[in-house]
N, C-alpha and C. Protein backbone atom coordinates (compact mmCIF):
# COMPACT_ATOMS: atom_id res chain seq x y z
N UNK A 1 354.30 121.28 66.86
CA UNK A 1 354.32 122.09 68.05
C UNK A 1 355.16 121.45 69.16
N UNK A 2 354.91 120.29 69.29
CA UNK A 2 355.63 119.62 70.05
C UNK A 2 356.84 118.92 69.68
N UNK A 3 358.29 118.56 70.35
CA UNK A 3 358.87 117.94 69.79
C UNK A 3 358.70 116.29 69.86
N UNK A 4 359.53 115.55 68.94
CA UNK A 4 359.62 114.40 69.06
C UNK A 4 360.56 113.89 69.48
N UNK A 5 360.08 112.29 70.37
CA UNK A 5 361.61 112.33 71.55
C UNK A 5 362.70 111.76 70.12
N UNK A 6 364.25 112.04 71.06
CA UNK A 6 365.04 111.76 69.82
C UNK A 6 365.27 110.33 69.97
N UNK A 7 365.34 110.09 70.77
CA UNK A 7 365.76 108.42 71.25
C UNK A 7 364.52 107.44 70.83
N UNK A 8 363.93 107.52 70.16
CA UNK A 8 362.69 106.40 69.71
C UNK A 8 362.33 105.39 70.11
N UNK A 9 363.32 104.78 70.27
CA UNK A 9 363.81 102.82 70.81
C UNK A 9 363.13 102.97 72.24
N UNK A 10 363.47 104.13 73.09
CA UNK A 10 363.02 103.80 74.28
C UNK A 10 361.77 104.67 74.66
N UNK A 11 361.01 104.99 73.59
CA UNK A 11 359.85 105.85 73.64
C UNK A 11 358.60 104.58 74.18
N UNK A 12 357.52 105.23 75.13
CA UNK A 12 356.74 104.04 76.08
C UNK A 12 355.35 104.66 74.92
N UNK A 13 354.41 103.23 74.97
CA UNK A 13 352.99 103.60 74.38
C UNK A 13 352.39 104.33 75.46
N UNK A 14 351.12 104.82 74.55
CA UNK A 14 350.48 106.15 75.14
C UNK A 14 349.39 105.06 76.64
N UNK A 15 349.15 104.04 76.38
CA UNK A 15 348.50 103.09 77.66
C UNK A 15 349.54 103.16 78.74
N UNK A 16 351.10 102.51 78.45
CA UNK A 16 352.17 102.58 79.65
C UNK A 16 352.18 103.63 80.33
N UNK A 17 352.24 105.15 79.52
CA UNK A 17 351.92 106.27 80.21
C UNK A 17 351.21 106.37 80.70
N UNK A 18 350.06 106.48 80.41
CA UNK A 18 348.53 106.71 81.13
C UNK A 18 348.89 105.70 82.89
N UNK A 19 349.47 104.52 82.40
CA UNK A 19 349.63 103.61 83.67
C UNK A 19 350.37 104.38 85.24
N UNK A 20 351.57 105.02 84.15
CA UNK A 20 352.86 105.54 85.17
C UNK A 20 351.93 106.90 85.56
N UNK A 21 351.42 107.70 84.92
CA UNK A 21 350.44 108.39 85.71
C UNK A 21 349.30 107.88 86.51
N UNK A 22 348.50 107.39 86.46
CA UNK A 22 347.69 106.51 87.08
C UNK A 22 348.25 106.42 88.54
N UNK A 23 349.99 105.71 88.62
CA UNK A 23 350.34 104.77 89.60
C UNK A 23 351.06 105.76 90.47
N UNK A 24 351.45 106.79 89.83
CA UNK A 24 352.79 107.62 90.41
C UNK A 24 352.32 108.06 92.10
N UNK A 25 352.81 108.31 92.80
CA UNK A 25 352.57 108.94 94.23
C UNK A 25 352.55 110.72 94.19
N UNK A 26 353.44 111.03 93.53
CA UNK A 26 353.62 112.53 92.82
C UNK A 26 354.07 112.82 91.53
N UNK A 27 354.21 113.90 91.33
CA UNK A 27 354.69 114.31 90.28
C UNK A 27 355.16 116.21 90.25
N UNK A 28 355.90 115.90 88.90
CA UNK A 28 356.20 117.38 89.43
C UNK A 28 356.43 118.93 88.53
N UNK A 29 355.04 119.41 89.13
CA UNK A 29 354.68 120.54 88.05
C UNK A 29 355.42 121.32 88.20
N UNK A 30 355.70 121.85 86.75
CA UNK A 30 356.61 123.34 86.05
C UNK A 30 355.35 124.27 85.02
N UNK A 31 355.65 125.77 85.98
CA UNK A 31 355.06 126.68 85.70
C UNK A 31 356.16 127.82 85.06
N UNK A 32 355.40 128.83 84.46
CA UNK A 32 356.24 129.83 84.66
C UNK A 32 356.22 130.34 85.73
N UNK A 33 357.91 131.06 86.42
CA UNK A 33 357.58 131.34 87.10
C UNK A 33 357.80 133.01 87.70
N UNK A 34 358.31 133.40 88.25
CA UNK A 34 358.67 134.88 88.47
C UNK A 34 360.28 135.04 88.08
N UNK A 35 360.24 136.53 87.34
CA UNK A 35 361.06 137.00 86.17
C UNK A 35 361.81 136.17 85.43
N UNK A 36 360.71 135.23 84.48
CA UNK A 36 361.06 134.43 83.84
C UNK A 36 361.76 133.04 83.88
N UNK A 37 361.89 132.91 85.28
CA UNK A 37 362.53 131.12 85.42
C UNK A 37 361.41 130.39 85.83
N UNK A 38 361.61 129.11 85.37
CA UNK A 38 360.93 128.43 85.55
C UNK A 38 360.68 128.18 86.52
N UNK A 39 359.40 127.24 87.24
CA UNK A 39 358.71 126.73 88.63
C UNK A 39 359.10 125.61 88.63
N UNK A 40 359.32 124.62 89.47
CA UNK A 40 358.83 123.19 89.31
C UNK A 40 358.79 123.37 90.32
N UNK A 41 357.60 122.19 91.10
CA UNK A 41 357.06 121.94 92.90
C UNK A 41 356.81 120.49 92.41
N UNK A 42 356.89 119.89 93.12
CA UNK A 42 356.37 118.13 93.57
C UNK A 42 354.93 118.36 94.32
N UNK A 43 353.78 117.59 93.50
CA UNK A 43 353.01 117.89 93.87
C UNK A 43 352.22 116.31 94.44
N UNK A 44 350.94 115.77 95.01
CA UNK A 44 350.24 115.17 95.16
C UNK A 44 349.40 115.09 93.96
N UNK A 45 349.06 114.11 93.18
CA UNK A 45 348.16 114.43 92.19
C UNK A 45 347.26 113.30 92.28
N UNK A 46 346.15 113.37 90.95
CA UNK A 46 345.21 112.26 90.41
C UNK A 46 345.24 112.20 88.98
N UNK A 47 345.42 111.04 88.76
CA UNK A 47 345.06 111.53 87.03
C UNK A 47 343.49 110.57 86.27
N UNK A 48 342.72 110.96 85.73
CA UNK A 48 341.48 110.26 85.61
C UNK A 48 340.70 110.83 84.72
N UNK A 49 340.37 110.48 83.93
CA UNK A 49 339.65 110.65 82.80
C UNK A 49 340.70 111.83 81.62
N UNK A 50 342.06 111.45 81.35
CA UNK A 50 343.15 112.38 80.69
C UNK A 50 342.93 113.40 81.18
N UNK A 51 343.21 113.39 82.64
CA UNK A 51 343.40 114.94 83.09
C UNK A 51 344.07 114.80 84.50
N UNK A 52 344.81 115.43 84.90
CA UNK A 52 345.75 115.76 85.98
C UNK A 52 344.99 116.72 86.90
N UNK A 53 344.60 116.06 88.20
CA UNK A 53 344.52 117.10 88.77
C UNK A 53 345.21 117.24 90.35
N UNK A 54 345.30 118.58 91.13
CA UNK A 54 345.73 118.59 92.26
C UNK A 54 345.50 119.54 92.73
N UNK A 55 345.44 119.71 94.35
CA UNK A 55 344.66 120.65 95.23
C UNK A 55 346.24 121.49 95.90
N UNK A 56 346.09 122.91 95.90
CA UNK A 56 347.08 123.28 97.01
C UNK A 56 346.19 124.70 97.35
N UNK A 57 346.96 125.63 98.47
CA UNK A 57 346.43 126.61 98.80
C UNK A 57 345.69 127.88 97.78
N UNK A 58 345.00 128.88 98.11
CA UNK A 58 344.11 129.47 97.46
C UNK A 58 345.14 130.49 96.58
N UNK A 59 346.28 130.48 97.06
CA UNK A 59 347.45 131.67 96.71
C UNK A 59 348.77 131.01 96.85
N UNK A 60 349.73 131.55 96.13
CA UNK A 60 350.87 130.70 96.15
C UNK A 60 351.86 131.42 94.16
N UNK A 61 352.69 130.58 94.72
CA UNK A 61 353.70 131.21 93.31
C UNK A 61 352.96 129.92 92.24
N UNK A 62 352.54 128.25 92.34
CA UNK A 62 351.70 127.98 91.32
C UNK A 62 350.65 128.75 90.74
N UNK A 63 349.54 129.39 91.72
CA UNK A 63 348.92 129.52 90.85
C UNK A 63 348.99 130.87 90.02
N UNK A 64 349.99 131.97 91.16
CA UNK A 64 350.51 132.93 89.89
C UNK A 64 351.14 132.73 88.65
N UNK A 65 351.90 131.80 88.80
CA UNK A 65 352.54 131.17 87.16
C UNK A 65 351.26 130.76 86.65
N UNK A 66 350.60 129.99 86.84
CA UNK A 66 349.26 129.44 86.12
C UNK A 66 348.02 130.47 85.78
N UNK A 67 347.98 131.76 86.24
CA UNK A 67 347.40 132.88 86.17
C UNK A 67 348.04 134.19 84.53
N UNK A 68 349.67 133.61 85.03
CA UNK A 68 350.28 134.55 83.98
C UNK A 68 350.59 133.33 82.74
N UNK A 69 350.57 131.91 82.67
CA UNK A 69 350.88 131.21 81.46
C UNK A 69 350.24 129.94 82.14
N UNK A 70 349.12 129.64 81.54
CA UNK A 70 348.63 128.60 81.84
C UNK A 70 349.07 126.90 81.27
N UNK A 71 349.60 127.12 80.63
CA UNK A 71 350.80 125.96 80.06
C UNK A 71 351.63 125.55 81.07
N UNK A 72 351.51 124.12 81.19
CA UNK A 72 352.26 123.88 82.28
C UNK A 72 352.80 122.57 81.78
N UNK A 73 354.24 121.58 82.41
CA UNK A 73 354.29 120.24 82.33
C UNK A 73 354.12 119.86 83.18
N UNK A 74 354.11 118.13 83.38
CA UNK A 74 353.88 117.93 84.57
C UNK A 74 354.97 116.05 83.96
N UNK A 75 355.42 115.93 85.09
CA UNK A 75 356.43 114.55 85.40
C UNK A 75 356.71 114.18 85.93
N UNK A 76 356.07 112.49 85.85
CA UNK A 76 356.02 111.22 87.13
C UNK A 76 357.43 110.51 86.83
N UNK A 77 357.81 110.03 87.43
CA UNK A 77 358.90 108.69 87.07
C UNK A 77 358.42 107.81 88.14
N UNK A 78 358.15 106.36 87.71
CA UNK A 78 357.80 105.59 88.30
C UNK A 78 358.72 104.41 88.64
N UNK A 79 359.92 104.49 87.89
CA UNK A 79 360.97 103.29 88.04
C UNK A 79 362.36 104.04 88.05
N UNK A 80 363.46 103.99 89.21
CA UNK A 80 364.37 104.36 88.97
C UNK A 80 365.24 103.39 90.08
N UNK A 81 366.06 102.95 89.18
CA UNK A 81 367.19 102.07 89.65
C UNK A 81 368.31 102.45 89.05
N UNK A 82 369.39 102.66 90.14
CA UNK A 82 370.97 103.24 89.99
C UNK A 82 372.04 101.52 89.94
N UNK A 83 372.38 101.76 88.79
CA UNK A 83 373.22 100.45 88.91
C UNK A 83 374.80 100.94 88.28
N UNK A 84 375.57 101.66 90.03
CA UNK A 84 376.53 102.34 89.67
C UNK A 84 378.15 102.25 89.05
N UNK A 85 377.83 101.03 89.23
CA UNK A 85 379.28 99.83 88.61
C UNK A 85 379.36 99.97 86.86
N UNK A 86 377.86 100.31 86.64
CA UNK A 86 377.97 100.13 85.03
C UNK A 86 377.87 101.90 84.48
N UNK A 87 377.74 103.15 85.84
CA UNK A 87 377.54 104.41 85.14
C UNK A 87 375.68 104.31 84.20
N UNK A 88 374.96 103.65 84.74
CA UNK A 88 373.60 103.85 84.37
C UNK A 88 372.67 103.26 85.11
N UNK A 89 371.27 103.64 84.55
CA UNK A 89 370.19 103.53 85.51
C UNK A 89 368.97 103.08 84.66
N UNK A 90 368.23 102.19 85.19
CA UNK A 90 366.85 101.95 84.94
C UNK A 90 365.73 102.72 85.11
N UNK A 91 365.18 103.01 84.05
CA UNK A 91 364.20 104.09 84.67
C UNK A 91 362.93 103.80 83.48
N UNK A 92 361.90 104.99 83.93
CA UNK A 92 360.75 105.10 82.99
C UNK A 92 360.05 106.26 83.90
N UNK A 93 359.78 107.00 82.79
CA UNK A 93 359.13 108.40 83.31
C UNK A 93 358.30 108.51 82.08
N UNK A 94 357.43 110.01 82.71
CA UNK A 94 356.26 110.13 81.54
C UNK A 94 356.47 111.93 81.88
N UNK A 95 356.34 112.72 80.81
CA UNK A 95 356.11 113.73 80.95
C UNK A 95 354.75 114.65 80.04
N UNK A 96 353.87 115.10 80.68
CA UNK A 96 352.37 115.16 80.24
C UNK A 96 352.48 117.37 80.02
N UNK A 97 352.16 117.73 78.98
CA UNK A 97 352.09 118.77 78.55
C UNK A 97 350.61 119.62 78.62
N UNK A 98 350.20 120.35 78.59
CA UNK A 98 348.60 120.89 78.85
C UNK A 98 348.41 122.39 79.48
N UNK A 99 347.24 122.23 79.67
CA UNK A 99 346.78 123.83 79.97
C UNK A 99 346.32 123.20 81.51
N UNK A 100 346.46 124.29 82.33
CA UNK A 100 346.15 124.16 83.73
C UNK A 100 344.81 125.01 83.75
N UNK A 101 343.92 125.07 84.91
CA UNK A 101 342.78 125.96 85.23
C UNK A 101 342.12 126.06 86.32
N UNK A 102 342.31 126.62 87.42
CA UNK A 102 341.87 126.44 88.55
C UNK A 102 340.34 126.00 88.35
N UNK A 103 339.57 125.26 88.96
CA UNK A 103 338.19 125.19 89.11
C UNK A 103 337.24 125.79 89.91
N UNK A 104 336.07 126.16 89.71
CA UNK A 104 335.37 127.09 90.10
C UNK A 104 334.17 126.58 90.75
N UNK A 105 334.11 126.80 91.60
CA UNK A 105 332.86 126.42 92.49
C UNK A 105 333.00 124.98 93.46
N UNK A 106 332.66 124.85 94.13
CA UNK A 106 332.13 123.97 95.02
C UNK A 106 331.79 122.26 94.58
N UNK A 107 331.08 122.77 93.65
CA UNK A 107 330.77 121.30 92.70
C UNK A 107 331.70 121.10 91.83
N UNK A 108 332.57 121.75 91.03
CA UNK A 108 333.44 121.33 90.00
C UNK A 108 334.63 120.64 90.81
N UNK A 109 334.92 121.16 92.00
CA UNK A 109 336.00 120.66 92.92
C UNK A 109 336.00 119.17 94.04
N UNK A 110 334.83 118.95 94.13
CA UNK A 110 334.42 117.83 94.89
C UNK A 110 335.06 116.97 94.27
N UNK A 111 334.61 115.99 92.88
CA UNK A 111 334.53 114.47 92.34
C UNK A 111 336.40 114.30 92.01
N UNK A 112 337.19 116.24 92.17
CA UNK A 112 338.51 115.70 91.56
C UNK A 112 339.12 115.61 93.45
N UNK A 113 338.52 116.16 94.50
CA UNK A 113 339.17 116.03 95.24
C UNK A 113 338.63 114.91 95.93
N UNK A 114 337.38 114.13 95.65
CA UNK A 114 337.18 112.54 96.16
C UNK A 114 338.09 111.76 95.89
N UNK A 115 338.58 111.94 94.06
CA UNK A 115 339.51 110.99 93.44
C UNK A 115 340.60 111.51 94.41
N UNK A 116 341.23 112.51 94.43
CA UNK A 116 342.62 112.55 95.65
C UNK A 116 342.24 111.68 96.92
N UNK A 117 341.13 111.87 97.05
CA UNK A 117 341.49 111.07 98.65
C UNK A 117 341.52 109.71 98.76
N UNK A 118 340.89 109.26 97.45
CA UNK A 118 340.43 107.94 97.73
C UNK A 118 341.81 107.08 97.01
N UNK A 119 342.57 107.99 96.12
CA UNK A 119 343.87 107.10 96.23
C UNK A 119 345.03 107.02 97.07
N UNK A 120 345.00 108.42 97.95
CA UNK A 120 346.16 108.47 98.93
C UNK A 120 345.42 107.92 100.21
N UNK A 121 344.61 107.79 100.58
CA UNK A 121 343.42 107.60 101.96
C UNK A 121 342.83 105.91 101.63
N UNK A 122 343.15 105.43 102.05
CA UNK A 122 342.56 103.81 102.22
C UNK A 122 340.98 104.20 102.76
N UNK A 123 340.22 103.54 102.37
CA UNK A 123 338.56 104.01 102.82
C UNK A 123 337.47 104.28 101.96
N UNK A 124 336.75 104.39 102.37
CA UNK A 124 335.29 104.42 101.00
C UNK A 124 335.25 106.08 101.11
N UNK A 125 334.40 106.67 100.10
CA UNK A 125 334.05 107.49 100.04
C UNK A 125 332.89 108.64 101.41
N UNK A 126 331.95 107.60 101.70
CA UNK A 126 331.22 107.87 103.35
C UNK A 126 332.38 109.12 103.96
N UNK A 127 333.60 107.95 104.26
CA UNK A 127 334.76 108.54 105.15
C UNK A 127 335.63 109.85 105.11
N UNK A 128 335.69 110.03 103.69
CA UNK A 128 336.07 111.23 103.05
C UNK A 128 335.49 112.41 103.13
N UNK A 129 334.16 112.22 102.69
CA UNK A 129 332.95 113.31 102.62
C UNK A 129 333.20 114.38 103.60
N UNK A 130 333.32 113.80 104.91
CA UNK A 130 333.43 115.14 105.91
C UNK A 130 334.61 115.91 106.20
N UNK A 131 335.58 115.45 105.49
CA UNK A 131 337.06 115.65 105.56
C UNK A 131 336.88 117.19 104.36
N UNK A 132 336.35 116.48 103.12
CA UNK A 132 336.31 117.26 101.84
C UNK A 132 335.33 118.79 101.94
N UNK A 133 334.30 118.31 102.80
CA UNK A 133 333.26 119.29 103.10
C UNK A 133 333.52 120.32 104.07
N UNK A 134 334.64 119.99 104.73
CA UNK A 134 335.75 120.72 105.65
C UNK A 134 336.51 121.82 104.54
N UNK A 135 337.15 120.97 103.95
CA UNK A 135 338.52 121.61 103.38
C UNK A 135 337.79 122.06 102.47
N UNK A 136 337.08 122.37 101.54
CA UNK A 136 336.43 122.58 100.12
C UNK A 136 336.59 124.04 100.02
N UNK A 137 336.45 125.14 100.91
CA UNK A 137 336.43 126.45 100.88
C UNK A 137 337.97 126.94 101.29
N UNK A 138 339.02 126.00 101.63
CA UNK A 138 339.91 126.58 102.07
C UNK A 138 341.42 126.09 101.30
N UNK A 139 340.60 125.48 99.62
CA UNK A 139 341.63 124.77 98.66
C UNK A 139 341.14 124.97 97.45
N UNK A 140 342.51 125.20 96.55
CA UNK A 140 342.50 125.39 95.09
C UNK A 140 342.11 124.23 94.50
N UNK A 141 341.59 123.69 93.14
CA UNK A 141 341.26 122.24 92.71
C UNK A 141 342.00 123.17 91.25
N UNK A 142 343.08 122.63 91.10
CA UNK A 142 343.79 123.08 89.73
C UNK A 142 343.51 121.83 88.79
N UNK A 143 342.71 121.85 87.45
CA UNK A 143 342.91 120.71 86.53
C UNK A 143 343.93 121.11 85.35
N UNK A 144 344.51 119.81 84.85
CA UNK A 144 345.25 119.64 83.88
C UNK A 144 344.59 119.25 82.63
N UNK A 145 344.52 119.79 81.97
CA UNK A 145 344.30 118.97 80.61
C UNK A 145 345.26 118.97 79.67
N UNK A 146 345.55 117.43 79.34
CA UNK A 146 346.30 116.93 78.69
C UNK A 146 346.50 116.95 77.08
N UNK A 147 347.19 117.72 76.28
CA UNK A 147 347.40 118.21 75.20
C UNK A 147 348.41 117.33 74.63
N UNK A 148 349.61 116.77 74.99
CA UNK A 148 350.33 116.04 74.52
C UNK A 148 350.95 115.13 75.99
N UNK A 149 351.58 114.03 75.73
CA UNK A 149 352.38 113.53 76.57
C UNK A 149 353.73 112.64 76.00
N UNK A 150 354.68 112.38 76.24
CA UNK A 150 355.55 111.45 76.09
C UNK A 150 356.30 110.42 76.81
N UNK A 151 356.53 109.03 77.38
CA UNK A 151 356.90 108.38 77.86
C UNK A 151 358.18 107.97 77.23
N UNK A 152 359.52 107.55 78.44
CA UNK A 152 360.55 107.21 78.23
C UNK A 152 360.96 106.09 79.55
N UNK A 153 361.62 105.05 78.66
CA UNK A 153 362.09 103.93 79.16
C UNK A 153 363.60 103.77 78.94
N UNK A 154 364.21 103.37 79.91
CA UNK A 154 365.73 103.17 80.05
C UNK A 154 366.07 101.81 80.86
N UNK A 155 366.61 100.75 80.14
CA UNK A 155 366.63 99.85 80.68
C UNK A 155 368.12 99.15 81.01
N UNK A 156 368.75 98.33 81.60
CA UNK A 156 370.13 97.69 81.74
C UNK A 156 369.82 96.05 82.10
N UNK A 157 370.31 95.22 81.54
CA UNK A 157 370.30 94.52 82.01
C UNK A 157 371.81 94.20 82.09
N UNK A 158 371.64 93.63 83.44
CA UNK A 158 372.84 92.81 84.33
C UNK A 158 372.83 91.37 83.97
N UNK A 159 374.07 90.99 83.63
CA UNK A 159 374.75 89.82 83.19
C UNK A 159 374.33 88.66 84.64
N UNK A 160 374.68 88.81 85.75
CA UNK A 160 374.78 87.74 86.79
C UNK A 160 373.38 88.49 87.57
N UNK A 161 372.23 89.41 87.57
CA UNK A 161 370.81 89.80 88.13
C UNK A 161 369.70 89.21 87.12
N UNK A 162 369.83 88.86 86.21
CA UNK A 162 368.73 89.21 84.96
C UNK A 162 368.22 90.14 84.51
N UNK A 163 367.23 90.35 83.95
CA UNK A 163 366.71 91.33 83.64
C UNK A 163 365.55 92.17 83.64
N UNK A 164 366.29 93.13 84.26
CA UNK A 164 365.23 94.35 85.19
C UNK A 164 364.22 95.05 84.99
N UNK A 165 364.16 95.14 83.81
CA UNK A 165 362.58 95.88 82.91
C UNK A 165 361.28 95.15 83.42
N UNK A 166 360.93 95.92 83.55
CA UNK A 166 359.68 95.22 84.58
C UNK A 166 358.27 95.26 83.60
């Protein structure tokens, strides 16, 4: 169902991925979208327990694509270095495949929008609570579940820098 990457050599284990999601600041979901082209938006996310999740308004062109094809990707890159003397770049990205689903109720939306705050928001949980108990009626909690993923690594090393793979 899925393909396999063609480049092998620079294919990342399924832990490195999990990491570059874990670490990423965003990422950036593709929906279907209206008369057939694709969506992509940069979103805020969490990822925690193999699942992606992220909050945006109650209405919007995501969650109509996610209404009419709930299949979505989603892709972090966590390393990108331009080293333009040589025409290439260092990089490593992850791209995560799955079904999207808005969440329903009050309680299903809390524990994924604590995890949002508590990685973009420095602070304990106490601090959050009244922020979340605010916003809770006036935000989508879309989850991802993760069906396949693939990680890719691109590396250069420089003769007189060493070497950059981190």
């Amino acid at each position: 169902m899925f393909r396999e990457m063609r480049r092998r050599k620079q294919e990342i284990p399924r832990e490195i991925c999990e990491r570059v999601l874990r670490g990423g600041s965003f990422g950036v979901l593709a929906v279907q979208g209206d008369g057939g082209y694709p969506y992509a938006v940069p979103v805020n996310y969490v990822y925690t327990d193999s699942k992606i999740y992220f909050h945006c308004a109650r209405m919007g062109h995501k969650l109509d694509g996610i209404a009419e094809n709930n299949r979505v990707s989603f892709c972090v890159t966590d390393q990108d270095t331009v080293f333009a003397e040589k025409y290439t770049t260092n990089y490593r990205s992850v791209i995560a495949f799955g079904r999207a689903r808005v969440l329903q109720g009050e309680e299903e939306m809390r524990r994924p929008l604590m995890e949002l705050a508590l990685k973009y928001v420095p602070g304990g949980e106490a601090q959050h609570e009244p922020v979340i108990e605010k916003d809770l009626y006036h935000v989508c909690v879309v989850e991802i579940t993760v069906e396949h993923m693939t990680g890719k690594e691109g590396t250069y090393v420089a003769q007189d820098r060493g070497a950059c793979k981190s």
